[in-house]
PDB file of N, CA and C in Angstrom:
ATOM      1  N   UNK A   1       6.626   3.509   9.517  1.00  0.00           N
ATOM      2  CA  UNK A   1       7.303   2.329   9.978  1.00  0.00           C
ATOM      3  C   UNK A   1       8.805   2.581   9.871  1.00  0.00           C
ATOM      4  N   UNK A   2       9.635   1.776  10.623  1.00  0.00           N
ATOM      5  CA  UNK A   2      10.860   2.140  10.765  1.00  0.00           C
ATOM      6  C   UNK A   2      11.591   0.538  10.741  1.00  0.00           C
ATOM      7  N   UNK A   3      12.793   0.137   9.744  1.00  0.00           N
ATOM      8  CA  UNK A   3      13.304  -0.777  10.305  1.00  0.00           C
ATOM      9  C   UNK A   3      14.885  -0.053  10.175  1.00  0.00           C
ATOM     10  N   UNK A   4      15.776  -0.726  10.977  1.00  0.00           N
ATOM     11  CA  UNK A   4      17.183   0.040  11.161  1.00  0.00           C
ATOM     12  C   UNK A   4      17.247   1.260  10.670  1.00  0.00           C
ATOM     13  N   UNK A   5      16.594   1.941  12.230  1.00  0.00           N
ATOM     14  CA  UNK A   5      16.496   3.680  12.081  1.00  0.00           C
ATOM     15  C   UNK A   5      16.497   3.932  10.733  1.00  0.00           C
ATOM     16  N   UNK A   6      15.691   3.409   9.819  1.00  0.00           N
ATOM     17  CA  UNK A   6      15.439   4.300   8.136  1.00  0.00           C
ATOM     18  C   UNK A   6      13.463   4.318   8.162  1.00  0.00           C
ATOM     19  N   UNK A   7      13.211   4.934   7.435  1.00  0.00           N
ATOM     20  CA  UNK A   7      12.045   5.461   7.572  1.00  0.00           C
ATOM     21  C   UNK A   7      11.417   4.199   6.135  1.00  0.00           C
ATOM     22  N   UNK A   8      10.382   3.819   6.402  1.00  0.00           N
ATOM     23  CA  UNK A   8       9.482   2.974   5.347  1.00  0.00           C
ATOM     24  C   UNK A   8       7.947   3.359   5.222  1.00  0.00           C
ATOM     25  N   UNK A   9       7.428   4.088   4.379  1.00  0.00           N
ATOM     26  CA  UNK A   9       6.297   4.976   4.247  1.00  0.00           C
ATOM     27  C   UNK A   9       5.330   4.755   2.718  1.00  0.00           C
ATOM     28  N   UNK A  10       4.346   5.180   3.065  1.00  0.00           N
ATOM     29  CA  UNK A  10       3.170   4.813   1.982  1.00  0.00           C
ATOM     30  C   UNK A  10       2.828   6.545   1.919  1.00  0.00           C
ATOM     31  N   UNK A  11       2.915   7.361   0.863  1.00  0.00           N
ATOM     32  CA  UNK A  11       1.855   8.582   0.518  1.00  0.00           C
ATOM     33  C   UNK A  11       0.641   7.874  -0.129  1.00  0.00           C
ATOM     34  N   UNK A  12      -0.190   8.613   0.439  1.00  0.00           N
ATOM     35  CA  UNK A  12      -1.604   8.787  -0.173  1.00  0.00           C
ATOM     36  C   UNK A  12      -2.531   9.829   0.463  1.00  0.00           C
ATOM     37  N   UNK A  13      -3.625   9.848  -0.136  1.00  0.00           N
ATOM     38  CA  UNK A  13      -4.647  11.222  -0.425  1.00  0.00           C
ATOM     39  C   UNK A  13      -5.851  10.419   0.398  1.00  0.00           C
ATOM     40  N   UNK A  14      -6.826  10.922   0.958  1.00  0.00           N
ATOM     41  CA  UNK A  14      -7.888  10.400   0.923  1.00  0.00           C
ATOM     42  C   UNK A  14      -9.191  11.684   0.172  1.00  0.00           C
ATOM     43  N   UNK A  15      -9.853  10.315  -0.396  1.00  0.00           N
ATOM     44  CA  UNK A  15     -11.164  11.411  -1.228  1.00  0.00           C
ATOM     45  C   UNK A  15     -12.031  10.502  -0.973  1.00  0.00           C
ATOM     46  N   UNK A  16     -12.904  11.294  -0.150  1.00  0.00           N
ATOM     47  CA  UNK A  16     -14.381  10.967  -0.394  1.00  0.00           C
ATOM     48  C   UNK A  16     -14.708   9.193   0.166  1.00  0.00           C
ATOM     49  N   UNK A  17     -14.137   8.717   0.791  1.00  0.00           N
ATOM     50  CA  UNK A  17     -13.985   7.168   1.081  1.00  0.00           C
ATOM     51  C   UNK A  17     -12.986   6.582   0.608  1.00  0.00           C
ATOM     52  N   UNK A  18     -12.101   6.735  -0.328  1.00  0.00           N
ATOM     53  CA  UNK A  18     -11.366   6.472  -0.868  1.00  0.00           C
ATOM     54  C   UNK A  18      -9.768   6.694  -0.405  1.00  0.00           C
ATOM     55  N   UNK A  19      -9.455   5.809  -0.557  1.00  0.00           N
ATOM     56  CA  UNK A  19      -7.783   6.286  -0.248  1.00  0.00           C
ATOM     57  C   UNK A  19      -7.052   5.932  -1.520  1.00  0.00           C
ATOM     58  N   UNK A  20      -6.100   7.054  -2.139  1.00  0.00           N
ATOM     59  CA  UNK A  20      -5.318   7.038  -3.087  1.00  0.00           C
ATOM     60  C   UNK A  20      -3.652   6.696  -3.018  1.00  0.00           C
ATOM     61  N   UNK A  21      -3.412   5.676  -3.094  1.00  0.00           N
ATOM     62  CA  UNK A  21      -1.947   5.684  -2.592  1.00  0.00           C
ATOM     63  C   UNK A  21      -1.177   5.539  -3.549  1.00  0.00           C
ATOM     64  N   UNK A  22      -0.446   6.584  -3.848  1.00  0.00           N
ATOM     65  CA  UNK A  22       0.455   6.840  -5.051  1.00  0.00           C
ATOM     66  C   UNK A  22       1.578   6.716  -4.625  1.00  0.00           C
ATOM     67  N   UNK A  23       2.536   6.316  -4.013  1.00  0.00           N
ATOM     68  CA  UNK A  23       4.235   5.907  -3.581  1.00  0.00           C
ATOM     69  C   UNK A  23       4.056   5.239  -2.365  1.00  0.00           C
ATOM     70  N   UNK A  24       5.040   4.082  -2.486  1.00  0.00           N
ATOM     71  CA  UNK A  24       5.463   3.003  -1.310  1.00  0.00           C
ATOM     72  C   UNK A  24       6.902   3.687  -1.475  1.00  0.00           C
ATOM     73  N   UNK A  25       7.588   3.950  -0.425  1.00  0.00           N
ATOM     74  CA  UNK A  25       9.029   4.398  -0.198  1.00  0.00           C
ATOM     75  C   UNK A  25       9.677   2.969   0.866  1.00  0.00           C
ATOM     76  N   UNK A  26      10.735   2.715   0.324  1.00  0.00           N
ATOM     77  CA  UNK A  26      11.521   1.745   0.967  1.00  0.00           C
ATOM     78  C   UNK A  26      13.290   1.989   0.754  1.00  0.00           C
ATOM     79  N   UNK A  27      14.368   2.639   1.820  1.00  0.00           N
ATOM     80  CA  UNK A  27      15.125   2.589   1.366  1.00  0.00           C
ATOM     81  C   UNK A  27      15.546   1.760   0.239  1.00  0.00           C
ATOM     82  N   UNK A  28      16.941   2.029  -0.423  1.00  0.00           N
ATOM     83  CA  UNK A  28      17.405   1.348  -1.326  1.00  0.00           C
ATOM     84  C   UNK A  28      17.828  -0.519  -1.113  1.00  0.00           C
ATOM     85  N   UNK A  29      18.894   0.125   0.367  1.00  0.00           N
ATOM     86  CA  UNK A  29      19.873  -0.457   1.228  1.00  0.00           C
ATOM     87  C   UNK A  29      18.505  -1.687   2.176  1.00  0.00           C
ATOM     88  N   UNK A  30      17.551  -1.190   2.061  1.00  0.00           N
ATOM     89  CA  UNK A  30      16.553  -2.162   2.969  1.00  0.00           C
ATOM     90  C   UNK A  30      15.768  -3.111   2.152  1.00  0.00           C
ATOM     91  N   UNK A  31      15.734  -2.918   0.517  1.00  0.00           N
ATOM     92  CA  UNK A  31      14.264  -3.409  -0.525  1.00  0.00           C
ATOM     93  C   UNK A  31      14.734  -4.894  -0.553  1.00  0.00           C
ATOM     94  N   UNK A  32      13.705  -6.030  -0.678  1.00  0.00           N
ATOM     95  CA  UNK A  32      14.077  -6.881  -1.244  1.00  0.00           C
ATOM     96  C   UNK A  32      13.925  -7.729   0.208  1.00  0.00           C
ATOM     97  N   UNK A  33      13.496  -6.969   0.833  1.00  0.00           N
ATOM     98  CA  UNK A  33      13.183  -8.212   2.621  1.00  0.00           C
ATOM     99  C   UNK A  33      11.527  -7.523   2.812  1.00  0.00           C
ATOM    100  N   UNK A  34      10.594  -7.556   2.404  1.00  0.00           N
ATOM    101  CA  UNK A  34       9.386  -8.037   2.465  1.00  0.00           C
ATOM    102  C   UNK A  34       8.684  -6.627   2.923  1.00  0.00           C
ATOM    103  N   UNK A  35       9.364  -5.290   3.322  1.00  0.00           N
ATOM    104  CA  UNK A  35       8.896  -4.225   3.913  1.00  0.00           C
ATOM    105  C   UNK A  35       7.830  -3.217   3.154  1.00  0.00           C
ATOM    106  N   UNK A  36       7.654  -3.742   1.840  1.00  0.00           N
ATOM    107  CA  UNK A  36       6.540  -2.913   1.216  1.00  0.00           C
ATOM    108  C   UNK A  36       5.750  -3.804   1.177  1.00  0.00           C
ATOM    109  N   UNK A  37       5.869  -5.098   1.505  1.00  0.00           N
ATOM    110  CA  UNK A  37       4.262  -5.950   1.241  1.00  0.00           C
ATOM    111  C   UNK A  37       4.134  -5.639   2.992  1.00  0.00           C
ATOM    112  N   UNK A  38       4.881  -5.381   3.789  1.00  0.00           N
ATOM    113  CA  UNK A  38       4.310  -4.977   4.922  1.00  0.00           C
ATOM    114  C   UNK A  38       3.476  -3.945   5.284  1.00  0.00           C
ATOM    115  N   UNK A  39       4.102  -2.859   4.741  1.00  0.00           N
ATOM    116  CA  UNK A  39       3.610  -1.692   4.879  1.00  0.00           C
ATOM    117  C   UNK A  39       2.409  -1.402   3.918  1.00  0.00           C
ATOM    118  N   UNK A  40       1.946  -1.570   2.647  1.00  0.00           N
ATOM    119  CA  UNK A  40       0.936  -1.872   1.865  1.00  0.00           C
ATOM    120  C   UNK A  40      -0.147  -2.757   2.611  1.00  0.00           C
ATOM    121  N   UNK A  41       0.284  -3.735   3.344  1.00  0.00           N
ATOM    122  CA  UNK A  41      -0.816  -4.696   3.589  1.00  0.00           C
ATOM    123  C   UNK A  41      -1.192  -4.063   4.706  1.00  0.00           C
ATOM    124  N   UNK A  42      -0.722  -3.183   5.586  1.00  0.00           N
ATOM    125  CA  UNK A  42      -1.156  -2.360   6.874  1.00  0.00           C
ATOM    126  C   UNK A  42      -2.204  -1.603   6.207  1.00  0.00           C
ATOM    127  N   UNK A  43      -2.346  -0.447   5.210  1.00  0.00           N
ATOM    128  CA  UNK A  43      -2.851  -0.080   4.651  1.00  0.00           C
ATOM    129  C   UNK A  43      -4.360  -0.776   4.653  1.00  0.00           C
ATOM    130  N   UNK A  44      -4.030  -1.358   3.567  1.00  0.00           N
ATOM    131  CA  UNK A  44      -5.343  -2.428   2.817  1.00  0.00           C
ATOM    132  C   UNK A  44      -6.181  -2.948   4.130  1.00  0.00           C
ATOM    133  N   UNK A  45      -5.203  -3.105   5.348  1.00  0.00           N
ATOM    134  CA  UNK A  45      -6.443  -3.803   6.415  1.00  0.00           C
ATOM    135  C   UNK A  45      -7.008  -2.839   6.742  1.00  0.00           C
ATOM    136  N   UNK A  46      -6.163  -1.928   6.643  1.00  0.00           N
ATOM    137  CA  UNK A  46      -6.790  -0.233   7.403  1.00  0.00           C
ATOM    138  C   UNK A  46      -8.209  -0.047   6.464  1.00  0.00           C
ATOM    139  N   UNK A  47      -7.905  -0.341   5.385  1.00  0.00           N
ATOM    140  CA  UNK A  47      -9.214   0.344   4.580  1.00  0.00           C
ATOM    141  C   UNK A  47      -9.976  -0.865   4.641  1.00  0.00           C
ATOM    142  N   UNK A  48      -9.382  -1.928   4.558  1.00  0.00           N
ATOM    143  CA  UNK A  48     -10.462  -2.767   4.973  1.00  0.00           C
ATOM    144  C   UNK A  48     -12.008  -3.087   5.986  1.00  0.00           C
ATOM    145  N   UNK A  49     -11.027  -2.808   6.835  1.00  0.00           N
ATOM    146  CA  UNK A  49     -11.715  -2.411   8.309  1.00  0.00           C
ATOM    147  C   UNK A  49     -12.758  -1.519   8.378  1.00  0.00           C
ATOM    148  N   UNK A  50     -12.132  -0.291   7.681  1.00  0.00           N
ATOM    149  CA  UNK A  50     -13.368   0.873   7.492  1.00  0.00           C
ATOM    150  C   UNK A  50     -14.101   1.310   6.338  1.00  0.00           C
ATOM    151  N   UNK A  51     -14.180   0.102   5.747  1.00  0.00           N
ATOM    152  CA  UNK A  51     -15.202   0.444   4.754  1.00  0.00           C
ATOM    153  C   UNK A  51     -14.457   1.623   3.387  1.00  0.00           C
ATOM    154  N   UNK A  52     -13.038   1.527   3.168  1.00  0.00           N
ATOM    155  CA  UNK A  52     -12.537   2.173   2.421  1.00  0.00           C
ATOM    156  C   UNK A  52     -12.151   1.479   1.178  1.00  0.00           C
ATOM    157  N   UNK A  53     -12.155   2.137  -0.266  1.00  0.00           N
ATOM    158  CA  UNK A  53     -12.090   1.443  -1.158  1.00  0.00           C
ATOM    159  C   UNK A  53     -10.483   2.001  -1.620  1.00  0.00           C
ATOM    160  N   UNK A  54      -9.762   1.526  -2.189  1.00  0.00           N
ATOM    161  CA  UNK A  54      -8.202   2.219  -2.694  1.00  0.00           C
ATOM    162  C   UNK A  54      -8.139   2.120  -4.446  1.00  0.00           C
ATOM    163  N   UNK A  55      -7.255   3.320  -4.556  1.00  0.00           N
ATOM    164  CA  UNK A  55      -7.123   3.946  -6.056  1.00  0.00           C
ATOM    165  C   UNK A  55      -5.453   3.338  -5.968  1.00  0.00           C
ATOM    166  N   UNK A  56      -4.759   2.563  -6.624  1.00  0.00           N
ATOM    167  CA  UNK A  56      -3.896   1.986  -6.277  1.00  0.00           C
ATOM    168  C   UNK A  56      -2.783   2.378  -7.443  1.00  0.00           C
ATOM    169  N   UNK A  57      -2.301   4.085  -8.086  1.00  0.00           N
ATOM    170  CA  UNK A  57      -1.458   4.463  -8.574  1.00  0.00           C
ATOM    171  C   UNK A  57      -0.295   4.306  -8.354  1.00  0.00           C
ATOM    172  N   UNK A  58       0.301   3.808  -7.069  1.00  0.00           N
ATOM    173  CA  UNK A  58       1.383   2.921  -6.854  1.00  0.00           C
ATOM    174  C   UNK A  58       1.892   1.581  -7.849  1.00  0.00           C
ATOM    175  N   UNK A  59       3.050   1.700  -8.780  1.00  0.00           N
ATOM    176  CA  UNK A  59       3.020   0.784  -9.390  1.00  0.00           C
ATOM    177  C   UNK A  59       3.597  -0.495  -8.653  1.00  0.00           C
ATOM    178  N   UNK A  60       3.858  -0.255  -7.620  1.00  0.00           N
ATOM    179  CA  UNK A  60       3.960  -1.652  -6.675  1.00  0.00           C
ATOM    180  C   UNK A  60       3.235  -2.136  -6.592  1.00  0.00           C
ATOM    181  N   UNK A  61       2.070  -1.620  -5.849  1.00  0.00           N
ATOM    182  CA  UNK A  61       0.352  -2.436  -5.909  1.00  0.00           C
ATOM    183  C   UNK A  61       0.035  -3.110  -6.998  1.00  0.00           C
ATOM    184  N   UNK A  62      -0.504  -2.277  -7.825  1.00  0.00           N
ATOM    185  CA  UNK A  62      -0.386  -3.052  -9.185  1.00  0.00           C
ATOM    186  C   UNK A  62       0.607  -4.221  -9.574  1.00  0.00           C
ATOM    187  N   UNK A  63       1.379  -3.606  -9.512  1.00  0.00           N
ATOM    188  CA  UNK A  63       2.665  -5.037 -10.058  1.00  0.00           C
ATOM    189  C   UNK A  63       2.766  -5.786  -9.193  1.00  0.00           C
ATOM    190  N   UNK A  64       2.677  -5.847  -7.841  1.00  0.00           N
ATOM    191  CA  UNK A  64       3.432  -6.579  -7.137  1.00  0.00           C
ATOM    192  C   UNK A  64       2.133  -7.180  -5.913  1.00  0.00           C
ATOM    193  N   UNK A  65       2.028  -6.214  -5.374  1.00  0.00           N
ATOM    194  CA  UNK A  65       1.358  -6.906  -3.737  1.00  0.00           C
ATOM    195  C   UNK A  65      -0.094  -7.658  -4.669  1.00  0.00           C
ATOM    196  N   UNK A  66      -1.064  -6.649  -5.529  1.00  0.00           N
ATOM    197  CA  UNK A  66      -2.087  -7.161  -5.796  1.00  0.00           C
ATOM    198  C   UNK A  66      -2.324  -8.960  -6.158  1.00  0.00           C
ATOM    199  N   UNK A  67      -1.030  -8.811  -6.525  1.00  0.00           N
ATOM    200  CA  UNK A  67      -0.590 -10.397  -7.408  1.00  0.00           C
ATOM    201  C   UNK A  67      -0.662 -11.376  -6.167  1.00  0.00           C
ATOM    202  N   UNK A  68      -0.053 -10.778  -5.189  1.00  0.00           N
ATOM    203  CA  UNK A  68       0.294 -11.597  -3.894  1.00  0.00           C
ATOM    204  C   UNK A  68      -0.854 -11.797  -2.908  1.00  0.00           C
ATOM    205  N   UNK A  69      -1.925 -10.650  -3.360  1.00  0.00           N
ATOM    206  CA  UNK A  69      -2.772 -10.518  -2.030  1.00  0.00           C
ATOM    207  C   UNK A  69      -4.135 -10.512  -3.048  1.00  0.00           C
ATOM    208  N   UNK A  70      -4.728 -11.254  -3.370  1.00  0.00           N
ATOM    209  CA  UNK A  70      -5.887 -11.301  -4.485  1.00  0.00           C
ATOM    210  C   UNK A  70      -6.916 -10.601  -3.323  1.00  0.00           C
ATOM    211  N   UNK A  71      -6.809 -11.481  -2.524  1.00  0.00           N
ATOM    212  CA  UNK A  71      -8.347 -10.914  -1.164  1.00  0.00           C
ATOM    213  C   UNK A  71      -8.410  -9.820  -1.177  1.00  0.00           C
ATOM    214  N   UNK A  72      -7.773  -8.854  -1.169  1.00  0.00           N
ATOM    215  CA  UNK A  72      -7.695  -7.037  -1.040  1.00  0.00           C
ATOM    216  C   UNK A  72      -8.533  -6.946  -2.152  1.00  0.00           C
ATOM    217  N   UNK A  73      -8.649  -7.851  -3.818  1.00  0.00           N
ATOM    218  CA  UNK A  73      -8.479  -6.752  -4.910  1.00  0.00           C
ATOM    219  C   UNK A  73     -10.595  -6.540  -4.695  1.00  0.00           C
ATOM    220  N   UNK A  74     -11.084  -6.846  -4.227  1.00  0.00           N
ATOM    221  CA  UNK A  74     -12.356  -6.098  -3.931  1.00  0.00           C
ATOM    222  C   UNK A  74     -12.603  -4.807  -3.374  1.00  0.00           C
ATOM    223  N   UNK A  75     -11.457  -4.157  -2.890  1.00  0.00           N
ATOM    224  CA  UNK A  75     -11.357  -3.009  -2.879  1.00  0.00           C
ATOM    225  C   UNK A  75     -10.809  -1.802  -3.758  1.00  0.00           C
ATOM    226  N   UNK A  76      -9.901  -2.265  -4.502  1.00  0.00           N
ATOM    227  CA  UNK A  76      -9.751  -1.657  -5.462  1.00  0.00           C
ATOM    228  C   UNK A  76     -10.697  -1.048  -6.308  1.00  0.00           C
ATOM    229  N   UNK A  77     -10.636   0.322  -6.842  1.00  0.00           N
ATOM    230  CA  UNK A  77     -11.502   0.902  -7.907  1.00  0.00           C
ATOM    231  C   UNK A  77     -10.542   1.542  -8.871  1.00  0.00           C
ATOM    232  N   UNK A  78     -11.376   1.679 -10.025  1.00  0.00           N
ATOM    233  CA  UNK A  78     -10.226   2.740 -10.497  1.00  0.00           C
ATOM    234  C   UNK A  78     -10.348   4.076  -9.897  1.00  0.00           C
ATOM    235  N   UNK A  79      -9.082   5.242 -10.691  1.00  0.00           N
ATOM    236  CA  UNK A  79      -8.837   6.649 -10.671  1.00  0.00           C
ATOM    237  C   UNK A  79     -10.117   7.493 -10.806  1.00  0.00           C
TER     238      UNK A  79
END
């Protein structure tokens, strides 16, 4: 995802059904206007959709979106 030509990105792994997403990246100059609960929640529908469960080593997830988005946390498993 891109907002004012800067790059906004999720790493993760996939295993076995699973998707592992260990870093939400959000410029510095961009955080704080809603672009990682965007980009996280793209995710989560993604795995939603297909039957994918998420390992959520991102301490954003944890701290932050899970709080915001309870409906996702049925996908969650642990590590």
């Amino acid at each position: 995802m891109f907002e004012n030509d800067r790059e906004i990105f999720v790493e993760y792994e996939m295993q076995g059904g699973k998707m592992s997403i260990f870093e939400t990246y959000v410029p510095l100059e961009l955080r704080g206007n809603g672009l990682a609960d965007r980009v996280i929640l793209a995710a989560f529908e993604y795995c939603e959709l297909h039957g994918i469960q998420v390992i959520p080593t991102c301490t954003y997830i944890s701290e932050v979106f899970l709080k915001r988005h309870q409906e996702f946390s049925h996908l969650v498993v642990a590590s």
